[in-house]
Protein backbone atom coordinates (compact mmCIF):
# COMPACT_ATOMS: atom_id res chain seq x y z
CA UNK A 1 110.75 123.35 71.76
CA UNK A 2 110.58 121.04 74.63
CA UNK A 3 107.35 120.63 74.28
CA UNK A 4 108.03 118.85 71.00
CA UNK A 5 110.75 117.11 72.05
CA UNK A 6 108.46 115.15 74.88
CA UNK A 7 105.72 115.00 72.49
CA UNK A 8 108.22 113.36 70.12
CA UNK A 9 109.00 110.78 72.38
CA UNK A 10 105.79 109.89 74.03
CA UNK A 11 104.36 109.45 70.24
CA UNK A 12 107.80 107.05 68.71
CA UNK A 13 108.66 104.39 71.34
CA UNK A 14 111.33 103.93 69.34
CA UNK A 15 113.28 106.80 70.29
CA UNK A 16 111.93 106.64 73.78
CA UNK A 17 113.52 102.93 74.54
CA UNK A 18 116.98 103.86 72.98
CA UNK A 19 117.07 107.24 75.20
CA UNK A 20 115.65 104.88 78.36
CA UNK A 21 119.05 102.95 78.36
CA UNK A 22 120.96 105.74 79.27
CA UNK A 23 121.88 105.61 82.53
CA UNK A 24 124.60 108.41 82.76
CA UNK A 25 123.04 112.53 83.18
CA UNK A 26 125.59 113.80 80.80
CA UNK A 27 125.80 111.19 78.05
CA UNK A 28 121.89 111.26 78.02
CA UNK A 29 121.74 115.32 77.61
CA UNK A 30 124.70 114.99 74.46
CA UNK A 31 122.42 112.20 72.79
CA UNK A 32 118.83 113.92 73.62
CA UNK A 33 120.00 117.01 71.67
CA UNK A 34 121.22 114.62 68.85
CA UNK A 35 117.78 113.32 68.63
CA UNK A 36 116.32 116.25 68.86
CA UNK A 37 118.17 118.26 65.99
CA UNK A 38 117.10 115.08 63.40
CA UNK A 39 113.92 116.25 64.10
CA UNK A 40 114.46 119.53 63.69
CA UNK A 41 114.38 120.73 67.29
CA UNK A 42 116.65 123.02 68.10
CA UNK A 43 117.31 122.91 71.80
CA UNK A 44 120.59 123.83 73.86
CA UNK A 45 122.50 121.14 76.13
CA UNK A 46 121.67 123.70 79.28
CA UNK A 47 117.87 123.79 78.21
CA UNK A 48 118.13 119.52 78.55
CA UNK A 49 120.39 119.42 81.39
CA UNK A 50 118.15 121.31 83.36
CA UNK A 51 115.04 119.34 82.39
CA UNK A 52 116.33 116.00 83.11
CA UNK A 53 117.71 117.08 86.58
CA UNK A 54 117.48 115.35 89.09
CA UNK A 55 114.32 115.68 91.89
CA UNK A 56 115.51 114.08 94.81
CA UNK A 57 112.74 114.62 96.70
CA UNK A 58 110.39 114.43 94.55
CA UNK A 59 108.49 117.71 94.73
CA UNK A 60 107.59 117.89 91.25
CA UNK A 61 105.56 115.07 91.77
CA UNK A 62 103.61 117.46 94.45
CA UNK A 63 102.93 120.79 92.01
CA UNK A 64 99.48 119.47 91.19
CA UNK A 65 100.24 118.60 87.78
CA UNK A 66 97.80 118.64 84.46
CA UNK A 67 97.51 115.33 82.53
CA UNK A 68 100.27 115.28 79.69
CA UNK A 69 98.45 113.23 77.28
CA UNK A 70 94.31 111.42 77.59
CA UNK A 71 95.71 107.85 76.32
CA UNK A 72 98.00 105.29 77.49
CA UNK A 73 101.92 105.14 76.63
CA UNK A 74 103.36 102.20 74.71
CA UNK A 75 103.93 98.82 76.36
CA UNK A 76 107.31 99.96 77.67
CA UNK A 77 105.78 102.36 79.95
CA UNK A 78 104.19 101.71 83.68
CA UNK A 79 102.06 103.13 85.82
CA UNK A 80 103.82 103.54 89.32
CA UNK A 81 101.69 106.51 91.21
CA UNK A 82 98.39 108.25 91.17
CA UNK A 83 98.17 111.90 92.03
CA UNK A 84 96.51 114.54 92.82
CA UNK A 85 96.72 116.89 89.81
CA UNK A 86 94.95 120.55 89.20
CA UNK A 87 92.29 118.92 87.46
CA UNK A 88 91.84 115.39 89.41
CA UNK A 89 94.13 112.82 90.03
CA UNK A 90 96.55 111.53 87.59
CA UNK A 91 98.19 108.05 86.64
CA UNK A 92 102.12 108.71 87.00
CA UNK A 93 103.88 106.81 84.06
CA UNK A 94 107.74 105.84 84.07
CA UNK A 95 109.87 103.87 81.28
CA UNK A 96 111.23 100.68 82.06
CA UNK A 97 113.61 100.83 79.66
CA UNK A 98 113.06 96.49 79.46
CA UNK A 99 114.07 96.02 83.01
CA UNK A 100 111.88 93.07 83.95
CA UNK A 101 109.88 93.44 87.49
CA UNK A 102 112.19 91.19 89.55
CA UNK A 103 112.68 93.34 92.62
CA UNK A 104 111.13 91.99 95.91
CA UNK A 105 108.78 94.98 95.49
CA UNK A 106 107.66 97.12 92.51
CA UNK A 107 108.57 100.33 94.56
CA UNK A 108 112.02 99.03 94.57
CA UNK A 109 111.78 98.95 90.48
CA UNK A 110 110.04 102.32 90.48
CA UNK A 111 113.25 103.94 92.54
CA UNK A 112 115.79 102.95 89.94
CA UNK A 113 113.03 103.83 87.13
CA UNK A 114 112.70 107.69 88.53
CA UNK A 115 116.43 107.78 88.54
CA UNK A 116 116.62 107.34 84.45
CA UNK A 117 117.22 110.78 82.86
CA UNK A 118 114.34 109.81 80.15
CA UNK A 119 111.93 109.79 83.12
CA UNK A 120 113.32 112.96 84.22
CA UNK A 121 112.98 115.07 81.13
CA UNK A 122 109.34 113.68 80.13
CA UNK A 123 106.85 113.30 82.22
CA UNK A 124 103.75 111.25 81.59
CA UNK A 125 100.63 111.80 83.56
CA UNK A 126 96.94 110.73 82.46
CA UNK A 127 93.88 111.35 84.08
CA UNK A 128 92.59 108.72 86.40
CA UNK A 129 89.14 108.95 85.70
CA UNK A 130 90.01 108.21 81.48
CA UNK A 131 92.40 105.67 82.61
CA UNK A 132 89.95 102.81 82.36
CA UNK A 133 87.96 103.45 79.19
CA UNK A 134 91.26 104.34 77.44
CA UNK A 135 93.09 101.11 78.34
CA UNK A 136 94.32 99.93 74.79
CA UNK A 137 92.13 96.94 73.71
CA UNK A 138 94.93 94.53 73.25
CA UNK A 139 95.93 95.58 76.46
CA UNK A 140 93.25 93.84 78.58
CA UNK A 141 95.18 90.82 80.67
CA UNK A 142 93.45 88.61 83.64
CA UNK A 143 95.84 87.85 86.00
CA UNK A 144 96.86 84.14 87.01
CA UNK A 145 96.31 84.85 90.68
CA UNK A 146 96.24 87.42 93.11
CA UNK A 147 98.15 86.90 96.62
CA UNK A 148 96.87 88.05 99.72
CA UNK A 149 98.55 87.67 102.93
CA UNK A 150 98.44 88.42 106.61
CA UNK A 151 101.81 90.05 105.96
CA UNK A 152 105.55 88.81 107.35
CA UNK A 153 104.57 85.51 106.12
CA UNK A 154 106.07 84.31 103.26
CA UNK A 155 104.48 86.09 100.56
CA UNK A 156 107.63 88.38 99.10
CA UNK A 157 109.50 84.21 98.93
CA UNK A 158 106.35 83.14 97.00
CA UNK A 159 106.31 85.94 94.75
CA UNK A 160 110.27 86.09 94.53
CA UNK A 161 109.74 82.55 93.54
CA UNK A 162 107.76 83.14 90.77
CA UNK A 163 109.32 85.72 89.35
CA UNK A 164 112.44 83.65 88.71
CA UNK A 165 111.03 82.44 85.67
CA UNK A 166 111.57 84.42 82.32
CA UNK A 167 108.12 84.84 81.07
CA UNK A 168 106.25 85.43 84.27
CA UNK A 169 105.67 88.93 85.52
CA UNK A 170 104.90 89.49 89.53
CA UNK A 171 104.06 92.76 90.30
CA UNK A 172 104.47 93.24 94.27
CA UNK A 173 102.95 95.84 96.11
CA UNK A 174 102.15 97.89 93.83
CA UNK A 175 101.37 101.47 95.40
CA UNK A 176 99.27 102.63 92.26
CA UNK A 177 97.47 100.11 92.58
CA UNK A 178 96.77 100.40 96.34
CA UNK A 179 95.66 104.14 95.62
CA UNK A 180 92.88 103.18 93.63
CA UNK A 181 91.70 100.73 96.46
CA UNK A 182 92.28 103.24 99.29
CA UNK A 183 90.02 105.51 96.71
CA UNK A 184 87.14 103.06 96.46
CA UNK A 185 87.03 102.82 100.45
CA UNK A 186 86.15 106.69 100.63
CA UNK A 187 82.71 106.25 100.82
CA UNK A 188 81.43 107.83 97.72
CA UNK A 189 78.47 106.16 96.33
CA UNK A 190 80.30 105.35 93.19
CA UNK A 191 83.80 104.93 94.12
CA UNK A 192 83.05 101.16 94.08
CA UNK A 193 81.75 100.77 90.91
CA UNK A 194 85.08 103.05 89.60
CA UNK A 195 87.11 100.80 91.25
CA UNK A 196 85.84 97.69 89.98
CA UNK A 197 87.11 99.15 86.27
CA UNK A 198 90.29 100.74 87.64
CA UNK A 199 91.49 97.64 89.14
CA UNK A 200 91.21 95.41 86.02
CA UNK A 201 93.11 98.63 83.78
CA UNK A 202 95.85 99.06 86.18
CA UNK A 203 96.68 95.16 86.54
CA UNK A 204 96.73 94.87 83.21
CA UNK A 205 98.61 98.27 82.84
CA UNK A 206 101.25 96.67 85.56
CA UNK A 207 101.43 93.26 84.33
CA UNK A 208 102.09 94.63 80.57
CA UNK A 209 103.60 92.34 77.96
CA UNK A 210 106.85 94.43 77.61
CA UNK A 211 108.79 91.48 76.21
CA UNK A 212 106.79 90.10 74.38
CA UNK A 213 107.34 86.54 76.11
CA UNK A 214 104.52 87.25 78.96
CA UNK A 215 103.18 83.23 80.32
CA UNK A 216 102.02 83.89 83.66
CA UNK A 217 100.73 87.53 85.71
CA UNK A 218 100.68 87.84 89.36
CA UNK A 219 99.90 90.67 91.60
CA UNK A 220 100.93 90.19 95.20
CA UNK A 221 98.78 92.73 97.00
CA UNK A 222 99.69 94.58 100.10
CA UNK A 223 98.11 92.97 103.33
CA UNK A 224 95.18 94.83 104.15
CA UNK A 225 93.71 94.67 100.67
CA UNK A 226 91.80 91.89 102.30
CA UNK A 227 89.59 93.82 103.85
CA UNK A 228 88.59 94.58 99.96
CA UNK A 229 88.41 90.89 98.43
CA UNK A 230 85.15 91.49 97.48
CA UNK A 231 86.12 93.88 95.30
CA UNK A 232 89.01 92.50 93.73
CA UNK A 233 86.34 89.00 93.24
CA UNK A 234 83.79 91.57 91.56
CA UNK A 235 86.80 93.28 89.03
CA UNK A 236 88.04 89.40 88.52
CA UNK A 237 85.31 86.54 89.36
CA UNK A 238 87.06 83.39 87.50
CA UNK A 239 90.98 84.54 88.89
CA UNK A 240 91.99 82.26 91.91
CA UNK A 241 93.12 83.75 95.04
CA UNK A 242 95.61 82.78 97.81
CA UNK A 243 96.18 83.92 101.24
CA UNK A 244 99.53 83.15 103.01
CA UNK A 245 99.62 83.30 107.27
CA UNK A 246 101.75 82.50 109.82
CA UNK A 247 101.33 82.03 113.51
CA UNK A 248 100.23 85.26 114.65
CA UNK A 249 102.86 85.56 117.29
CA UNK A 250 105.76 85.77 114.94
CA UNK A 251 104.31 88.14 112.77
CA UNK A 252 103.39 90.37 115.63
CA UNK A 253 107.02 90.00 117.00
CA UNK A 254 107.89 91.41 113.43
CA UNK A 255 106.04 94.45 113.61
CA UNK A 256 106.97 95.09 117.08
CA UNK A 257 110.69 95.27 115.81
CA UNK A 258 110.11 97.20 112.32
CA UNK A 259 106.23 98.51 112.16
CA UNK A 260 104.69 98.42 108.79
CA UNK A 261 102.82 101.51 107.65
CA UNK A 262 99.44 99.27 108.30
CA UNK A 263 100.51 99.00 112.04
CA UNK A 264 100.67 103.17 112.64
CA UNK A 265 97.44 104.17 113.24
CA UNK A 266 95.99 106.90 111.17
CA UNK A 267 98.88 106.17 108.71
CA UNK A 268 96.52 104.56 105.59
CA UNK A 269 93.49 106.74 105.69
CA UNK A 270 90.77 103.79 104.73
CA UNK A 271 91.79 101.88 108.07
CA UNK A 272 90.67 104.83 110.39
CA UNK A 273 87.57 102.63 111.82
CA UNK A 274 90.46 101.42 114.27
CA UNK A 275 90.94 104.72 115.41
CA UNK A 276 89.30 103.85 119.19
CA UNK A 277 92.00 101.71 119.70
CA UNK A 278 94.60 104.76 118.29
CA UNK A 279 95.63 105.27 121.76
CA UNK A 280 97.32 101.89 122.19
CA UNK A 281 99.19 101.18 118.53
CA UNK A 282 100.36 97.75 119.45
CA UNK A 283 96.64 97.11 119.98
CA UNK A 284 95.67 98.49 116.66
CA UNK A 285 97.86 96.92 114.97
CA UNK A 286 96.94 93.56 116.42
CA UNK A 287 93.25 94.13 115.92
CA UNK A 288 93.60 95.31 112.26
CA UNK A 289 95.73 91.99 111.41
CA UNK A 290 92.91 90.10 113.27
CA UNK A 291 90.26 92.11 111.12
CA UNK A 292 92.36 90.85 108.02
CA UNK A 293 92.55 86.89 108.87
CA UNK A 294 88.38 87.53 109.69
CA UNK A 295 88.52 88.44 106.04
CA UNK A 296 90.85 85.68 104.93
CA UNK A 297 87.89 83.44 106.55
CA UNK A 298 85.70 84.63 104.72
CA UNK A 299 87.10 84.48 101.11
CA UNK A 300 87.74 80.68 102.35
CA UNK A 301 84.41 79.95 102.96
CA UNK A 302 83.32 81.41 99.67
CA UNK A 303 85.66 79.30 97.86
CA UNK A 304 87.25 82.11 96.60
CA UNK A 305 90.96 81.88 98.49
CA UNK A 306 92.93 78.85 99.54
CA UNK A 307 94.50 79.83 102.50
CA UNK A 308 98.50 78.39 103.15
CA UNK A 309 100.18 78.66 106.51
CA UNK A 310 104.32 80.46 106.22
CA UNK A 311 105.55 76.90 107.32
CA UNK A 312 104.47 75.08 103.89
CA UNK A 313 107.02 77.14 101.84
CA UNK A 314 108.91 76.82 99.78
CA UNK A 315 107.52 73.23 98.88
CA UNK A 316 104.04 74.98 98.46
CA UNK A 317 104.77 76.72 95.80
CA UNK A 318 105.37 73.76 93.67
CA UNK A 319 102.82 70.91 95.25
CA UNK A 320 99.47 74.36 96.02
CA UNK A 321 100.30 77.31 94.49
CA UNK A 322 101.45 76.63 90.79
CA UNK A 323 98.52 74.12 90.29
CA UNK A 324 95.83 76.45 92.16
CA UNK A 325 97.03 79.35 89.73
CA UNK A 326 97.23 76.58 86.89
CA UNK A 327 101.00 77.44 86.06
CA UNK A 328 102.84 75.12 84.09
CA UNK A 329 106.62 74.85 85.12
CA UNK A 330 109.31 72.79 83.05
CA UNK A 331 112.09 71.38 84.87
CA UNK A 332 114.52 74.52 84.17
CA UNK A 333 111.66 76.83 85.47
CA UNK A 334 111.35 74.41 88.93
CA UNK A 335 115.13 74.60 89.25
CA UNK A 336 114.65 78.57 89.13
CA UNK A 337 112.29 78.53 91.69
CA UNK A 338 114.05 76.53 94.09
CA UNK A 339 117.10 78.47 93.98
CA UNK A 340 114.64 81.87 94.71
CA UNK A 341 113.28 79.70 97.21
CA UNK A 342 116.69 79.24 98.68
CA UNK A 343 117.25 83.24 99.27
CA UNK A 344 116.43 85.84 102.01
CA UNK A 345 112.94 86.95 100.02
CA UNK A 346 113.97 90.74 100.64
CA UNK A 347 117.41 90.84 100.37
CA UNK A 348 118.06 88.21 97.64
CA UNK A 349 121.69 88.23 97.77
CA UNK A 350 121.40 86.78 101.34
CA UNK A 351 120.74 83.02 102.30
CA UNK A 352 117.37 82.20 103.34
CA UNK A 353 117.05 81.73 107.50
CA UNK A 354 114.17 80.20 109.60
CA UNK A 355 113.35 82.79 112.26
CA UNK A 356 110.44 81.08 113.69
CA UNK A 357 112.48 80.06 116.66
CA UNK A 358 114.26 83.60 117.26
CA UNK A 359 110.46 84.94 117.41
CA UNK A 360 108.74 83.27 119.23
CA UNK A 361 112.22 83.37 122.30
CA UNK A 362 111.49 86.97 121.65
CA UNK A 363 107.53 87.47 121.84
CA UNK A 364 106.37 89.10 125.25
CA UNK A 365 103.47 87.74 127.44
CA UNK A 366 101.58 90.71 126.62
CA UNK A 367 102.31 90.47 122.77
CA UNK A 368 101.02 86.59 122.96
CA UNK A 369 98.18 88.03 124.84
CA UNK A 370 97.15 90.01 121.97
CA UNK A 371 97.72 87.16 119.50
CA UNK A 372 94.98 85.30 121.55
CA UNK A 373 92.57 87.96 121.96
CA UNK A 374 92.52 89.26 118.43
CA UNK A 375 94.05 86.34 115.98
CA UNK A 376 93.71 82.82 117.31
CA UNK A 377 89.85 82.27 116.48
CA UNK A 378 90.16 83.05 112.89
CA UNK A 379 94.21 81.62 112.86
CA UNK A 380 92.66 78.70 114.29
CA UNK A 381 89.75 78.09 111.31
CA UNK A 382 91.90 78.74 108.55
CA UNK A 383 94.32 75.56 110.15
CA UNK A 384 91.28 73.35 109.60
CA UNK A 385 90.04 74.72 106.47
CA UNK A 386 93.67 74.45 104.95
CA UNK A 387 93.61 71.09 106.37
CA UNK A 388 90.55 69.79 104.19
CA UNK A 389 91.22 71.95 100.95
């Protein structure tokens, strides 16, 4: 009887979006067996209750799961995990229930998603390696840019920026995404050419028309997907690329305060060719940003990336970015961007502050040191290439 009642809503999206609006556990359980009796499913309140329950921490996720269905949900639906299942990794699926992606990152989005009884009580999962080849045909979508960044520099304002505007869909971070990528960098002989595919399905999966009022699609990647920008130029050659820096000191400072998972060595699997310098972390960390703005360098000099410095925003967005993604933006839409611009990126309900003073007072003579050693050659190129650009 369950069974039906999931298949029942995976197949009507109907249904599905008016049971994604409810919020409250109880209220949802009452309605759900409504449903479910006009379709002549019988199924007690308990029977509901307890498949809608909440999974705080997430093990279900964990119990190697089988696929649930081979194609892709309806629009309303996105992709926010892959998996391993008991017969290969699976794309996770989770109603939106309309919510538009304006969070200062998708995981953000994804945590108030998984907390929707609907989500709870029907699980989508479909194999990763259909997920491609089974991407709708109207689904297909090329992106209007893709953001890199050196990270702590800007890029959550610039993306927080764009996403002020109704119409335009920034997707920020996505960790689905970065599981195919940290996938492709296995090694395998064809986990390349997999990726190439996967990438194109699951930015069009993420950057889905679910309004029906879709202008522009951006995907702000997470920092060390640099180190990949040959890929993501293969799976989209005509989409323009940016990369934002700052002066490596105060991003250093930043992760010497609150590490990102990039900095901890071992922590993301694909960046284990560090692992000589494991013993130090401040030292891997420092050399893995430095391999990143080596990267940055190079998508420069194959005219495939502008590269803007942290200091340029917000103004950048309107006088760089919008024309180098070729974004149109009315006067209502600029007036939406500068009051983004005007917030703390990551806590939006907070008023923007420059910190480049209060990090550089704080930055030790042996964190500049590192700055020099591993960041100021390739800092110092992309200065004079953003200079001429």
């Amino acid at each position: 009887m369950l069974a039906r009642l999931r298949n029942a809503i995976c197949t009507d999206s109907a249904l599905a979006a008016r049971l994604a609006t409810i919020a409250d556990a109880d209220v949802f359980v009452v309605v759900a067996r409504v449903e479910a009796l006009a379709l002549g499913i019988d199924l007690s309140q308990a029977t509901i209750a307890a498949a809608a329950g909440p999974d705080p921490l997430g093990v279900k996720r964990f119990a190697l799961p089988l696929p649930t269905q081979d194609e892709w949900p309806a629009p309303d639906w996105l992709p926010v995990a892959v998996v391993d299942g008991a017969a290969g990794p699976v794309v996770e699926w989770l109603h939106f229930a309309k919510r538009r992606l304006t969070d200062p990152f998708f995981e953000d989005a994804v945590r108030r998603a998984r907390r929707v009884p609907l989500n709870r009580l029907c699980p989508v999962l479909t194999p990763l390696d259909r997920f491609a080849e089974t991407m709708p045909t109207d689904a297909a979508f090329t992106p209007s840019g893709l953001v890199f960044h050196l990270s702590r520099c800007g890029s959550t304002l610039g993306a927080q920026m764009l996403a002020a505007v109704t119409g335009h869909i920034v997707a920020s971070e996505p960790a689905p995404l970065d599981a195919i990528i940290q996938r492709a960098s296995s090694g395998e002989a064809d986990a390349r050419r997999d990726a190439v595919a996967q990438i194109r399905a699951m930015v069009s999966a993420l950057l889905r028309d679910r309004h029906g009022d879709r202008q522009v699609g951006v995907v702000k990647l997470d920092c060390w997907h640099m180190l990949t920008w040959d890929v993501f130029a293969e799976a989209f050659p005509d989409v323009p690329f940016l990369f934002l820096y700052r002066d490596p000191v105060e991003v250093l400072v930043s992760h010497a305060k609150q590490p990102g998972s990039q900095m901890v060595p071992g922590l993301i699997p694909h960046l284990a060719d560090d692992f000589d310098y494991a013993s130090d972390p401040a030292i891997f960390g420092a050399r893995l940003l430095g391999r990143i703005a080596d990267a940055a360098t190079d998508a420069v000099r194959a005219g495939r990336a502008i590269a803007l410095r942290y200091d340029s925003l917000p103004e950048a967005l309107f006088d760089r970015i919008l024309p180098h993604f070729a974004i149109a933006a009315g006067d209502a839409d600029r007036e939406a961007m500068h009051w983004a611009g005007a917030r703390n990126a990551k806590t939006p309900s907070r008023q923007f502050v420059d910190d480049r003073a209060a990090k550089q007072a704080e930055a030790s003579p042996g964190l500049r040191a590192q700055a020099v050693a591993f960041l100021s050659s390739p800092v110092a190129w992309l200065d004079t290439a953003r200079a001429v650009q």
